[in-house]
PDB file of N, CA and C in Angstrom:
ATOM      1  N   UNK A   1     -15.360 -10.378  -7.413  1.00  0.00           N
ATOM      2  CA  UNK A   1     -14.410  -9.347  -7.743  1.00  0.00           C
ATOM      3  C   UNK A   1     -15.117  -8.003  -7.933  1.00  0.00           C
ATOM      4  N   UNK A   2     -16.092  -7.844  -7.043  1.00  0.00           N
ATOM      5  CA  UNK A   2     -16.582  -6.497  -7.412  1.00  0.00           C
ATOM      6  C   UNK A   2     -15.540  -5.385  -6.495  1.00  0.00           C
ATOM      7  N   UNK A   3     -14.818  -4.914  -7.119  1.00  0.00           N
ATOM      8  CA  UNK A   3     -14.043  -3.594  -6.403  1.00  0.00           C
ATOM      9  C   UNK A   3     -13.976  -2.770  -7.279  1.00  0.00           C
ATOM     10  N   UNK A   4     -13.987  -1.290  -6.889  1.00  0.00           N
ATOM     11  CA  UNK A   4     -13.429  -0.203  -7.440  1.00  0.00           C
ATOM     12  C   UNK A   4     -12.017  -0.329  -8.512  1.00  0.00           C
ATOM     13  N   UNK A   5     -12.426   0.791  -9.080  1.00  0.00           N
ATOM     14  CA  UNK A   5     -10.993   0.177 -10.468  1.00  0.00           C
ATOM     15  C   UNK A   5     -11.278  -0.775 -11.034  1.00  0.00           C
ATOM     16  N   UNK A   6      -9.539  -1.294 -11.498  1.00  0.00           N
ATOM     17  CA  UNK A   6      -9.423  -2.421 -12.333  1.00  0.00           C
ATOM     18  C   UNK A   6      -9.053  -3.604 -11.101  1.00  0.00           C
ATOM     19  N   UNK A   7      -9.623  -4.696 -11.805  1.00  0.00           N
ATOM     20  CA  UNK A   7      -9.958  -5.965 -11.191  1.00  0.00           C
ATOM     21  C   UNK A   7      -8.637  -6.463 -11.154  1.00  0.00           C
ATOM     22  N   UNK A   8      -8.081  -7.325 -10.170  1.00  0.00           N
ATOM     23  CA  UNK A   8      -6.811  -8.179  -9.967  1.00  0.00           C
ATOM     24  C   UNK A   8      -6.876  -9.569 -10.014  1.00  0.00           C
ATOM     25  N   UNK A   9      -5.722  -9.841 -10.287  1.00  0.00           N
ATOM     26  CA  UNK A   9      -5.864 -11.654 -10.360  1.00  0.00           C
ATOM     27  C   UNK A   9      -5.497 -12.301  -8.722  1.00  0.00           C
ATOM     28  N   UNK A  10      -6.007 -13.097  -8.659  1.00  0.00           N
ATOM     29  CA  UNK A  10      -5.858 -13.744  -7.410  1.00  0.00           C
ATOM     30  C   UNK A  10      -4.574 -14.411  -6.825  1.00  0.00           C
ATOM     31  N   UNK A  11      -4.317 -14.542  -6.379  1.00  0.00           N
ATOM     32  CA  UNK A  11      -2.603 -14.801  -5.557  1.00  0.00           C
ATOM     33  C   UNK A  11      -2.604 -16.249  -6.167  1.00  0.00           C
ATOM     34  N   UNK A  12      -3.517 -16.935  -6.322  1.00  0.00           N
ATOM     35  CA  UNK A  12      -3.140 -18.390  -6.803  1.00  0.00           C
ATOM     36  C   UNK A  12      -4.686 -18.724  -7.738  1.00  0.00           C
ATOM     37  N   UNK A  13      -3.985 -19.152  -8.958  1.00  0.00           N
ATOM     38  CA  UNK A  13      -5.233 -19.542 -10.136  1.00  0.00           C
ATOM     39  C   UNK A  13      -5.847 -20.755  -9.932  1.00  0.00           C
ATOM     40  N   UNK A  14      -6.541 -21.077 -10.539  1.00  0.00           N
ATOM     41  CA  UNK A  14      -6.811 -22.689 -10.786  1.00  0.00           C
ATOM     42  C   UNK A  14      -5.900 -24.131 -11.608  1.00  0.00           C
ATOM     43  N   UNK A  15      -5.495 -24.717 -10.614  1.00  0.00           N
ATOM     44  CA  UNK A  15      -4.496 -25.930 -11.553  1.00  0.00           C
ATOM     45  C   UNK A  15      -5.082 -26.132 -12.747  1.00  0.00           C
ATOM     46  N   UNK A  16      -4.452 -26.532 -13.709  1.00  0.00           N
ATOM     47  CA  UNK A  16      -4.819 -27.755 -14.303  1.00  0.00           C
ATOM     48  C   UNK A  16      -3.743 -28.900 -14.713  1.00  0.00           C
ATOM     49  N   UNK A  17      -4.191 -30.138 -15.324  1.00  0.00           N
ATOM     50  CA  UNK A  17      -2.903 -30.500 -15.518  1.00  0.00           C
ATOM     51  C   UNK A  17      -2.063 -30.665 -15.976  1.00  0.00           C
ATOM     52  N   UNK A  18      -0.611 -31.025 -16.368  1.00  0.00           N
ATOM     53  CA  UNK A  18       0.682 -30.160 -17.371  1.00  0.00           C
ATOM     54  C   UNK A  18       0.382 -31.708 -18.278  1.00  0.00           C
ATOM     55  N   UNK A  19       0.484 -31.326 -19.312  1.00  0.00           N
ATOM     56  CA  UNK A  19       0.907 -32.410 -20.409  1.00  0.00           C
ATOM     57  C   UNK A  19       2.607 -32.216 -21.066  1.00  0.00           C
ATOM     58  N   UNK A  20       3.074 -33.226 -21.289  1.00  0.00           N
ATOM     59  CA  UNK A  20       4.465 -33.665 -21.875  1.00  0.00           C
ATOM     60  C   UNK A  20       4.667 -33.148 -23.280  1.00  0.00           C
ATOM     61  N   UNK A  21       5.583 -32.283 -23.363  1.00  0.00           N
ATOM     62  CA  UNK A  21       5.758 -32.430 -24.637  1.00  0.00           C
ATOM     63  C   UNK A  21       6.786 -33.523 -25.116  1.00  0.00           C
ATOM     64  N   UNK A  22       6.030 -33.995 -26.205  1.00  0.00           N
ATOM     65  CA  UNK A  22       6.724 -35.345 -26.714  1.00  0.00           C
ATOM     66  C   UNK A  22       7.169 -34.886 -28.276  1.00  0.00           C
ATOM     67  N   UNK A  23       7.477 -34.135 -28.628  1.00  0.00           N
ATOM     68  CA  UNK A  23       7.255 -33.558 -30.205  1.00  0.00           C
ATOM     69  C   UNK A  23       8.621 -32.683 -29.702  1.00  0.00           C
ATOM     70  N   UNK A  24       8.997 -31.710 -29.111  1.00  0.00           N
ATOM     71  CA  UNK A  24       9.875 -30.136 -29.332  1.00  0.00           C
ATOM     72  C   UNK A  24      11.381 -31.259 -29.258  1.00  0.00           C
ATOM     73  N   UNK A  25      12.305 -31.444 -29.766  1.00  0.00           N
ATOM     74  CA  UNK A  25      13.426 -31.655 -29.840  1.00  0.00           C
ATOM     75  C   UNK A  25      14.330 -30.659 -29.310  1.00  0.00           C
ATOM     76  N   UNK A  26      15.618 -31.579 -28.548  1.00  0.00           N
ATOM     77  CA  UNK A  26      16.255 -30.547 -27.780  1.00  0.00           C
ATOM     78  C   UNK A  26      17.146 -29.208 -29.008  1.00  0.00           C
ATOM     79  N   UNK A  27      16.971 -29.187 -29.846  1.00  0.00           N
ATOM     80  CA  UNK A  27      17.480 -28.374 -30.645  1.00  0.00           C
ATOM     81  C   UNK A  27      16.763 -27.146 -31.077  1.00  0.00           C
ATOM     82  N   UNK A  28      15.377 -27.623 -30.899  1.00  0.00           N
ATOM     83  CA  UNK A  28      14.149 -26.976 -30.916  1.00  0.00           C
ATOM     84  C   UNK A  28      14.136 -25.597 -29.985  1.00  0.00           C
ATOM     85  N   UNK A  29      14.254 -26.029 -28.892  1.00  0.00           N
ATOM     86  CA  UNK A  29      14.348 -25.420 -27.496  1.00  0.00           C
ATOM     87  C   UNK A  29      15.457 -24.707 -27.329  1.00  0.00           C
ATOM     88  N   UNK A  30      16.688 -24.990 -28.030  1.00  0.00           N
ATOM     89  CA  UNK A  30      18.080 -24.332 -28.002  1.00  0.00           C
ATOM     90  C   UNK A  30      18.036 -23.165 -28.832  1.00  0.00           C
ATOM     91  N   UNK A  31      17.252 -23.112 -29.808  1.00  0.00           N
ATOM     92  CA  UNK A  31      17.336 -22.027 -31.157  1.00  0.00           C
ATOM     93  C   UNK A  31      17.115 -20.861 -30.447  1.00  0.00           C
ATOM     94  N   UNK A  32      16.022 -20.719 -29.741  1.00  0.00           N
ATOM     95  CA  UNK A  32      15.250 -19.298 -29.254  1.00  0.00           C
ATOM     96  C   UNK A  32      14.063 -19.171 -30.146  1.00  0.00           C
ATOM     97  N   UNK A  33      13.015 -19.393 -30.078  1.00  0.00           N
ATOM     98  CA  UNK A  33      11.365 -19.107 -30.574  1.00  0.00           C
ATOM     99  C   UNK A  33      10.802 -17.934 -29.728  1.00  0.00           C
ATOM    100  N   UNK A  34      11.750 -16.990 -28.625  1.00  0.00           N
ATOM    101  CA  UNK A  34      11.281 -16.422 -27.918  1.00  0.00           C
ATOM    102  C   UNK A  34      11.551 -15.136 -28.521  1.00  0.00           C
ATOM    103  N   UNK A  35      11.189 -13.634 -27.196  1.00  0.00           N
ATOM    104  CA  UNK A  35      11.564 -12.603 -27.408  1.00  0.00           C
ATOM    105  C   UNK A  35      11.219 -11.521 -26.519  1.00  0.00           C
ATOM    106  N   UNK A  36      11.510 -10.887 -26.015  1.00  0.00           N
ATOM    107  CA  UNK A  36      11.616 -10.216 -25.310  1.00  0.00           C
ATOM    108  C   UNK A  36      10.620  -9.029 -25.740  1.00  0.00           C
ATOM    109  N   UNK A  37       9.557  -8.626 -24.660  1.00  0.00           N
ATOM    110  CA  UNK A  37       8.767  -7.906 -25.393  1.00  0.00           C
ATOM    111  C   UNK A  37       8.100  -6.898 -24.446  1.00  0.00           C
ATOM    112  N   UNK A  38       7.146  -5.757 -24.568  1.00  0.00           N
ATOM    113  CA  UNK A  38       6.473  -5.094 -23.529  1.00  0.00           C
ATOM    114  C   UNK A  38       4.705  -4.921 -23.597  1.00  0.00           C
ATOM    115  N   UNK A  39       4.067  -4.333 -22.982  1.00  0.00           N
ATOM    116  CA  UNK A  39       2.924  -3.938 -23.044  1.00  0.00           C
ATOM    117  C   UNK A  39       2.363  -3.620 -24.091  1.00  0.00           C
ATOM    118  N   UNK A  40       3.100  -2.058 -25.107  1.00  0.00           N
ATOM    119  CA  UNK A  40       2.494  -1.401 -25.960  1.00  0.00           C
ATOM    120  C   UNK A  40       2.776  -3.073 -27.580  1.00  0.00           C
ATOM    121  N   UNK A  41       3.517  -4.020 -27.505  1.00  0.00           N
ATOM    122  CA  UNK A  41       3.536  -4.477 -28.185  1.00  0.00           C
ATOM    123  C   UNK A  41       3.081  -5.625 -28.365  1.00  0.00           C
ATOM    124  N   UNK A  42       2.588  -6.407 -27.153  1.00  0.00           N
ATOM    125  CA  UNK A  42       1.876  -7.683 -27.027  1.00  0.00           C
ATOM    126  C   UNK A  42       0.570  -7.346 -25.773  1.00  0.00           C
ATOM    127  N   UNK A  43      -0.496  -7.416 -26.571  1.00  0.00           N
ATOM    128  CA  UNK A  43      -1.754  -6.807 -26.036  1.00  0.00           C
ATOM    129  C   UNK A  43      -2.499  -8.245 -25.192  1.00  0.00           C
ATOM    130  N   UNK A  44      -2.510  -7.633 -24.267  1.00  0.00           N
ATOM    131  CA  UNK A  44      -3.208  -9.276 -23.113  1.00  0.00           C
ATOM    132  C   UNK A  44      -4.766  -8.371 -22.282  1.00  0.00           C
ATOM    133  N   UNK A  45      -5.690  -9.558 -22.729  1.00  0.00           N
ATOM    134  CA  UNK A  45      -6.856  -8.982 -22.288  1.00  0.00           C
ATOM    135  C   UNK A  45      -7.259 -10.025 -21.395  1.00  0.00           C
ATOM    136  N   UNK A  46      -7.792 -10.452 -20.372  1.00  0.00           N
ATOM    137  CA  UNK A  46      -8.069 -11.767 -19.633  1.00  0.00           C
ATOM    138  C   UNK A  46      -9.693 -10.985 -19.648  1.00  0.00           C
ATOM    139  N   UNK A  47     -10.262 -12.548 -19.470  1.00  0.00           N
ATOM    140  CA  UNK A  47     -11.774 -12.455 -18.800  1.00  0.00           C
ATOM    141  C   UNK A  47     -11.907 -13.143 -17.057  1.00  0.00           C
ATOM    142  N   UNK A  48     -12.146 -12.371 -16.392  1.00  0.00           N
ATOM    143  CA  UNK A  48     -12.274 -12.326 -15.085  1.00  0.00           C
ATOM    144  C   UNK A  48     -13.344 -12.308 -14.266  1.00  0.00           C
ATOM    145  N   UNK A  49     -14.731 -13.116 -15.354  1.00  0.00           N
ATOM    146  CA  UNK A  49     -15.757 -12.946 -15.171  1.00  0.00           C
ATOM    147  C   UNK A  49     -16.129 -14.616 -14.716  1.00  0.00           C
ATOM    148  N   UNK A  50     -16.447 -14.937 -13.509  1.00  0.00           N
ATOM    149  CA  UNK A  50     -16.670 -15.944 -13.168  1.00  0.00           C
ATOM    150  C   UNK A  50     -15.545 -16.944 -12.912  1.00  0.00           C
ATOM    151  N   UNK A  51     -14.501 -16.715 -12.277  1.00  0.00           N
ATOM    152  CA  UNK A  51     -13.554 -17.182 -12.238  1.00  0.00           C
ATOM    153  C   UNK A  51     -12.691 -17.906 -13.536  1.00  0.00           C
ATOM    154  N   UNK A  52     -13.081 -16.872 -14.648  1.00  0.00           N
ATOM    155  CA  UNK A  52     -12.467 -17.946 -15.965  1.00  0.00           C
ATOM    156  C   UNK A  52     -11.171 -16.918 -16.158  1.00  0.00           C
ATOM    157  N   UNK A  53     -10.778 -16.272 -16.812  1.00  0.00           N
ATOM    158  CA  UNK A  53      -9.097 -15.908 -16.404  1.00  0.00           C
ATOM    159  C   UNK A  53      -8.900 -16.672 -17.888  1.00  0.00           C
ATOM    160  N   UNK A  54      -8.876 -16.560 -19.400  1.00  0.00           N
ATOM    161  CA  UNK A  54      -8.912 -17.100 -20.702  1.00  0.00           C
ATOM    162  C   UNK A  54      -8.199 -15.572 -20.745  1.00  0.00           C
ATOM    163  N   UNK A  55      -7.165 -15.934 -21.723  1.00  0.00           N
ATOM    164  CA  UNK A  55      -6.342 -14.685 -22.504  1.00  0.00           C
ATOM    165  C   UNK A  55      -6.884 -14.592 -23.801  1.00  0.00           C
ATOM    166  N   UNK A  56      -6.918 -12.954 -24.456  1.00  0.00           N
ATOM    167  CA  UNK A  56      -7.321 -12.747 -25.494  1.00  0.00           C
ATOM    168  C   UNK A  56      -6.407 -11.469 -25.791  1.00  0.00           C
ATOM    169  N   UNK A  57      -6.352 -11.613 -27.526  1.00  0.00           N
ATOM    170  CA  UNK A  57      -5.486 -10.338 -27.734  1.00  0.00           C
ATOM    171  C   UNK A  57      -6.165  -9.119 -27.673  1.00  0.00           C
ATOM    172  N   UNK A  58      -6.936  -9.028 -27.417  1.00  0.00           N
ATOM    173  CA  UNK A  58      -8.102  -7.880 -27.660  1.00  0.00           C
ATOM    174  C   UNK A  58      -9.339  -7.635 -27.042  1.00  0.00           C
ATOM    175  N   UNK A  59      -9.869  -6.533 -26.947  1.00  0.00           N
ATOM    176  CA  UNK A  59     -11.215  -6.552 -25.987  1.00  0.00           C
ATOM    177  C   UNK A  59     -12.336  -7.106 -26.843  1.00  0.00           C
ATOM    178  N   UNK A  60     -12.379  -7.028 -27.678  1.00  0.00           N
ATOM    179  CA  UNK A  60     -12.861  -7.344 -29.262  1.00  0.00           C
ATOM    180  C   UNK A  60     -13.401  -9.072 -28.728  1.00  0.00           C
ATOM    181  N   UNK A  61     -12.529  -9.525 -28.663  1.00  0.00           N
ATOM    182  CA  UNK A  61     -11.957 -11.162 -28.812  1.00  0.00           C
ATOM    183  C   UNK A  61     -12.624 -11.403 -27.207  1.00  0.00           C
ATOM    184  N   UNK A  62     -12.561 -10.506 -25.985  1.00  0.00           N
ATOM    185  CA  UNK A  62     -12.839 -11.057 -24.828  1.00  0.00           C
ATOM    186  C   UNK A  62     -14.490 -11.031 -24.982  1.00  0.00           C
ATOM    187  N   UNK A  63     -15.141  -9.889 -25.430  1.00  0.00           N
ATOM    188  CA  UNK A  63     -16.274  -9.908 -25.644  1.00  0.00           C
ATOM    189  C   UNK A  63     -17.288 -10.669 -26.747  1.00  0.00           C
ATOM    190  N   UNK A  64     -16.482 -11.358 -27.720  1.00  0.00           N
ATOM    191  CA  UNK A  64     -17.479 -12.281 -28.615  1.00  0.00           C
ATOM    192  C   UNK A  64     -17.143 -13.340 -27.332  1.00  0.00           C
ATOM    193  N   UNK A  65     -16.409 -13.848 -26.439  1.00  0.00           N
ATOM    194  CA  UNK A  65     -16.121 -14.759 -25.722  1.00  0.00           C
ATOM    195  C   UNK A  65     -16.962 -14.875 -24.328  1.00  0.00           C
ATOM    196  N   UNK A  66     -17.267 -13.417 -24.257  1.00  0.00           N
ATOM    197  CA  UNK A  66     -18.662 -13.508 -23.187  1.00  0.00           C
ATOM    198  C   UNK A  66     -20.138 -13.734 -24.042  1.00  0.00           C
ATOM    199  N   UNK A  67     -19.907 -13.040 -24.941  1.00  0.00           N
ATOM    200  CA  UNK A  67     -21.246 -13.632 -25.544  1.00  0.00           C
ATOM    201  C   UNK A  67     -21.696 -15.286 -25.650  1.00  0.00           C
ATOM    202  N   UNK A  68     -20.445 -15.462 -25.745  1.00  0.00           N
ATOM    203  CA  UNK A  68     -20.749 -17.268 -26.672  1.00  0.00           C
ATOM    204  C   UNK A  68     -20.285 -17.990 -25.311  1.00  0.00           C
ATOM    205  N   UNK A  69     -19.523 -17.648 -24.323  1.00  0.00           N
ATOM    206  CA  UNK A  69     -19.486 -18.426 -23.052  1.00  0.00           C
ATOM    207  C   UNK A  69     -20.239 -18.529 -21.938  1.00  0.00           C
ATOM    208  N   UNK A  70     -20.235 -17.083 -22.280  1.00  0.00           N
ATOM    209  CA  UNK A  70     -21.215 -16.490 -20.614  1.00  0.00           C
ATOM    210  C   UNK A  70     -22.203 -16.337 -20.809  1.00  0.00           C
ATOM    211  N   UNK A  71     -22.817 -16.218 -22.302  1.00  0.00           N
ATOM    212  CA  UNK A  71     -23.946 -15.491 -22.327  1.00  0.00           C
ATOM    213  C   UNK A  71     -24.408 -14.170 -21.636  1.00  0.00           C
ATOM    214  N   UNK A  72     -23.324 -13.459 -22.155  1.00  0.00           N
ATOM    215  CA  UNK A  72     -23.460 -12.005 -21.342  1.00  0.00           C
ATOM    216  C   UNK A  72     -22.267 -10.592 -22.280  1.00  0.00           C
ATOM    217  N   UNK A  73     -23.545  -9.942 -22.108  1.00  0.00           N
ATOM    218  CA  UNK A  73     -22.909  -8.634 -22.746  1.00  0.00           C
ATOM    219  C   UNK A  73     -21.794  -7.699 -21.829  1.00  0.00           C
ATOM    220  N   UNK A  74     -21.610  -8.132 -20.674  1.00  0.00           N
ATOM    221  CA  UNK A  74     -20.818  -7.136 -20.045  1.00  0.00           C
ATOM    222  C   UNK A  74     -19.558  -7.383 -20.015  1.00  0.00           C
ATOM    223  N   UNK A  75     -19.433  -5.675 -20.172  1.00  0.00           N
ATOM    224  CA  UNK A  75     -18.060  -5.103 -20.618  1.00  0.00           C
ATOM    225  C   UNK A  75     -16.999  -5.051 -19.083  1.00  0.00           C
ATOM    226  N   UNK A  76     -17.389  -5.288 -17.684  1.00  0.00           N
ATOM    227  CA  UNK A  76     -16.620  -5.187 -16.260  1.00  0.00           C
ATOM    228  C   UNK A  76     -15.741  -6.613 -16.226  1.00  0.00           C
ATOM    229  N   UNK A  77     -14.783  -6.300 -15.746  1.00  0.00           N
ATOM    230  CA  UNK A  77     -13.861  -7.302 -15.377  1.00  0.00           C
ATOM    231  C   UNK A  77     -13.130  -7.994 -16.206  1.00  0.00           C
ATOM    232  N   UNK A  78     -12.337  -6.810 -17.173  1.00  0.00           N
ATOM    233  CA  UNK A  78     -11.743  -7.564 -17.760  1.00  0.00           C
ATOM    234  C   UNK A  78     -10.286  -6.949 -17.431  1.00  0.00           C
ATOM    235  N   UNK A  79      -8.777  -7.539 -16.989  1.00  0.00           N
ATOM    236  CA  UNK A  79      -7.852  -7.510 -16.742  1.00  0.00           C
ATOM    237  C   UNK A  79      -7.056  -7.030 -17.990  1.00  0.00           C
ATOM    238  N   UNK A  80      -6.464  -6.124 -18.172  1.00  0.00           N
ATOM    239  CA  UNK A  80      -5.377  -5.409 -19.096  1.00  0.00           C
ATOM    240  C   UNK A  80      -4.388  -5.016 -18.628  1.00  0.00           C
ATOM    241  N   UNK A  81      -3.220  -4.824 -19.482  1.00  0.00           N
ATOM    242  CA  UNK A  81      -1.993  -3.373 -19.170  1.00  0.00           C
ATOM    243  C   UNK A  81      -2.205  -2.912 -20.277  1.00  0.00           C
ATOM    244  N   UNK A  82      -3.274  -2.968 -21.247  1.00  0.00           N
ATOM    245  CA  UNK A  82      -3.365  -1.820 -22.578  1.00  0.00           C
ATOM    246  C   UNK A  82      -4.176  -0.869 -22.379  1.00  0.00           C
ATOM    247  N   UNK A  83      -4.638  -0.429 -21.563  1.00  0.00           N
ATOM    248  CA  UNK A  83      -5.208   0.491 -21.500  1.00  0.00           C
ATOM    249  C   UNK A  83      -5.020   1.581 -20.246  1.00  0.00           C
TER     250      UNK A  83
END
């Protein structure tokens, strides 16, 4: 992903596989736990460094996550709409 600008996600991610929820009751699911929301209010940072694509609320949070994953200080390739 070395390009100019900000880095993009790829047309198709990596599977993995879906597990069941066996726990949410259909009443659960009926209430609404959701909400309708935008950019300036739910902050999404991805790491895009080595094909890993991990969400974080913060650049803060993506970078202790290269340290301790990647073993690496760099600040390139990380995917936002907060900034």
């Amino acid at each position: 992903m070395a390009q100019q600008g900000h880095p993009t996600l790829p047309s198709v991610l990596p599977s993995a596989p879906a597990l069941q929820d066996v726990d949410t009751t259909p009443e659960q699911v009926s209430g609404g736990h959701a909400r309708v929301t935008n950019p300036t209010d739910t902050p999404v940072f991805i790491c895009a460094m080595q094909n890993c694509y991990r969400l974080f609320p913060s650049r803060d949070r993506v970078l202790q996550h290269r340290k301790r994953e990647h073993d690496s200080d760099d600040q390139e390739d990380i995917i936002t709409w907060n900034e």
